[in-house]
Protein backbone atom coordinates (compact mmCIF):
# COMPACT_ATOMS: atom_id res chain seq x y z
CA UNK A 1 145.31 -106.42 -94.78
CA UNK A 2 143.88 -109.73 -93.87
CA UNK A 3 142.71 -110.57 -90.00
CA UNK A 4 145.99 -112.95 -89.46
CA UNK A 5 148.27 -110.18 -90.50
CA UNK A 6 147.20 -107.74 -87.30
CA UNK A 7 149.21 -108.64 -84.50
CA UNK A 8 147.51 -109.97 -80.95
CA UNK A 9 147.53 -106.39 -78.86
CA UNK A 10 145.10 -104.58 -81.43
CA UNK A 11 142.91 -107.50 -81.65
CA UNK A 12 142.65 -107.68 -78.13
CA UNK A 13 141.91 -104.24 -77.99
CA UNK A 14 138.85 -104.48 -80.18
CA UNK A 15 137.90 -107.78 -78.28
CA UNK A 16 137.46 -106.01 -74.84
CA UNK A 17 136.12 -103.06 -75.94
CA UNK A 18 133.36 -104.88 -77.88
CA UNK A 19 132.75 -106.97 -74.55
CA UNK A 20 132.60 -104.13 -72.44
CA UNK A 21 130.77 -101.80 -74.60
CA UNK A 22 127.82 -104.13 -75.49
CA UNK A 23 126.29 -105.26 -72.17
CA UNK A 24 126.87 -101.06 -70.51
CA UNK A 25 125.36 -100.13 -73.87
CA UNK A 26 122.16 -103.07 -72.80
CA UNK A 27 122.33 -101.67 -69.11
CA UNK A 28 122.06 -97.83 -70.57
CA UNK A 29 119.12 -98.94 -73.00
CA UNK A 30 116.79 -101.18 -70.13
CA UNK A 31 117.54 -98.19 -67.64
CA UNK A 32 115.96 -95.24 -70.24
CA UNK A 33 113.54 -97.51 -70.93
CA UNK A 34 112.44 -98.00 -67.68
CA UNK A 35 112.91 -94.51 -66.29
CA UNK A 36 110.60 -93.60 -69.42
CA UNK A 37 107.78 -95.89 -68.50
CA UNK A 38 108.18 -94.78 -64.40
CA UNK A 39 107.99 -91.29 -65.42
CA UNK A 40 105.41 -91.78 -68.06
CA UNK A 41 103.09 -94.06 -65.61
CA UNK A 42 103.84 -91.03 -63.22
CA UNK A 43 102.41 -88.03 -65.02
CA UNK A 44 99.52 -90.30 -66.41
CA UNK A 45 98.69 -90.75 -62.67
CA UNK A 46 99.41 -87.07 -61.48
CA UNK A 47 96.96 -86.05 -64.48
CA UNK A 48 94.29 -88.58 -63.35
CA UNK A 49 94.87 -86.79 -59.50
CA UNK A 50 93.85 -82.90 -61.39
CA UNK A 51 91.15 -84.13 -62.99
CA UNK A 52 89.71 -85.65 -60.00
CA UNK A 53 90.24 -82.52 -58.03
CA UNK A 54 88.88 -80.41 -60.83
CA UNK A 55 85.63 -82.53 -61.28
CA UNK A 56 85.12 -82.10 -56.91
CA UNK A 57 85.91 -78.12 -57.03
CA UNK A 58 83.39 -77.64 -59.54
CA UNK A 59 80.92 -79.71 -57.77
CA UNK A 60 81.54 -77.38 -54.52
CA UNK A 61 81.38 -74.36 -56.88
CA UNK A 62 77.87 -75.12 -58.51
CA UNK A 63 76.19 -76.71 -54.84
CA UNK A 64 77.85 -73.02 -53.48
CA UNK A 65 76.04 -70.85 -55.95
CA UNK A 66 73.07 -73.48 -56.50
CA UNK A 67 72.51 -72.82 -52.58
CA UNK A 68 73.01 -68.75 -53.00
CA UNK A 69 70.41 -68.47 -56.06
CA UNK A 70 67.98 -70.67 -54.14
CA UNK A 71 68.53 -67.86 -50.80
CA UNK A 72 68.04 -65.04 -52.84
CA UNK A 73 64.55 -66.66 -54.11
CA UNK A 74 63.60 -66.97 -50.72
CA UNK A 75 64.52 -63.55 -50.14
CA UNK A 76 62.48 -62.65 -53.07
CA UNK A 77 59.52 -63.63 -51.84
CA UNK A 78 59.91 -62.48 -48.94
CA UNK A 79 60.03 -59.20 -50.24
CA UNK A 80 56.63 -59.71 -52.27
CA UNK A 81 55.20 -61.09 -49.24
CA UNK A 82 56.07 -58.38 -47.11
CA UNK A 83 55.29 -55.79 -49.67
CA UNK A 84 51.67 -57.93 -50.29
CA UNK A 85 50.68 -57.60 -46.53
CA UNK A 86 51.66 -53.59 -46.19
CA UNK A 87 49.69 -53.02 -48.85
CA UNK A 88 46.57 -54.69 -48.17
C-alpha cells in the first residue's frame, strides 16, 4: 500500500497528531528536566544547611564540656588546697 493510495482523513490524522504530540512531548521533557535540576539544586543546598548546623552544635558541645572539665580542675585543687592547709 503506497502513501497515494491512503485517502486524505487518515493522513490528516497522523499529520495532527504528529504536530501535537511533538512540541507537548518537548514541553513534558524541558519541564522534568527542570523540576530535576530545582529539586536537585534544592537538596544540595538543604544538605549544605545540616552540615553547617552540625559543624556549630558540635562546636557548642566541645566549648560546653571543654568549660566543665576545666571547673572540675579548679575544683580539684581546691580540694588539695583545702586538704593541704587542714593538714599543716
Amino acid at each position: 500500500m503506497r502513501v497515494n493510495d491512503i485517502s486524505l482523513k487518515p493522513k490528516l490524522l497522523v499529520l495532527f497528531l504528529l504536530v501535537g504530540l511533538l512540541p507537548m512531548t518537548l514541553v513534558g521533557w524541558l519541564g522534568y528536566e527542570g523540576f530535576h535540576s530545582a529539586i536537585l539544586g534544592t537538596e544540595l543546598k538543604s544538605f549544605g544547611q545540616l552540615k553547617t548546623a552540625r559543624e556549630i552544635k558540635k562546636f557548642w558541645i566541645e566549648t560546653y564540656f571543654d568549660e566543665r572539665q576545666r571547673d572540675i580542675n579548679g575544683l580539684v585543687e581546691m580540694v588539695d588546697i583545702t586538704r593541704t592547709e587542714a593538714f599543716n
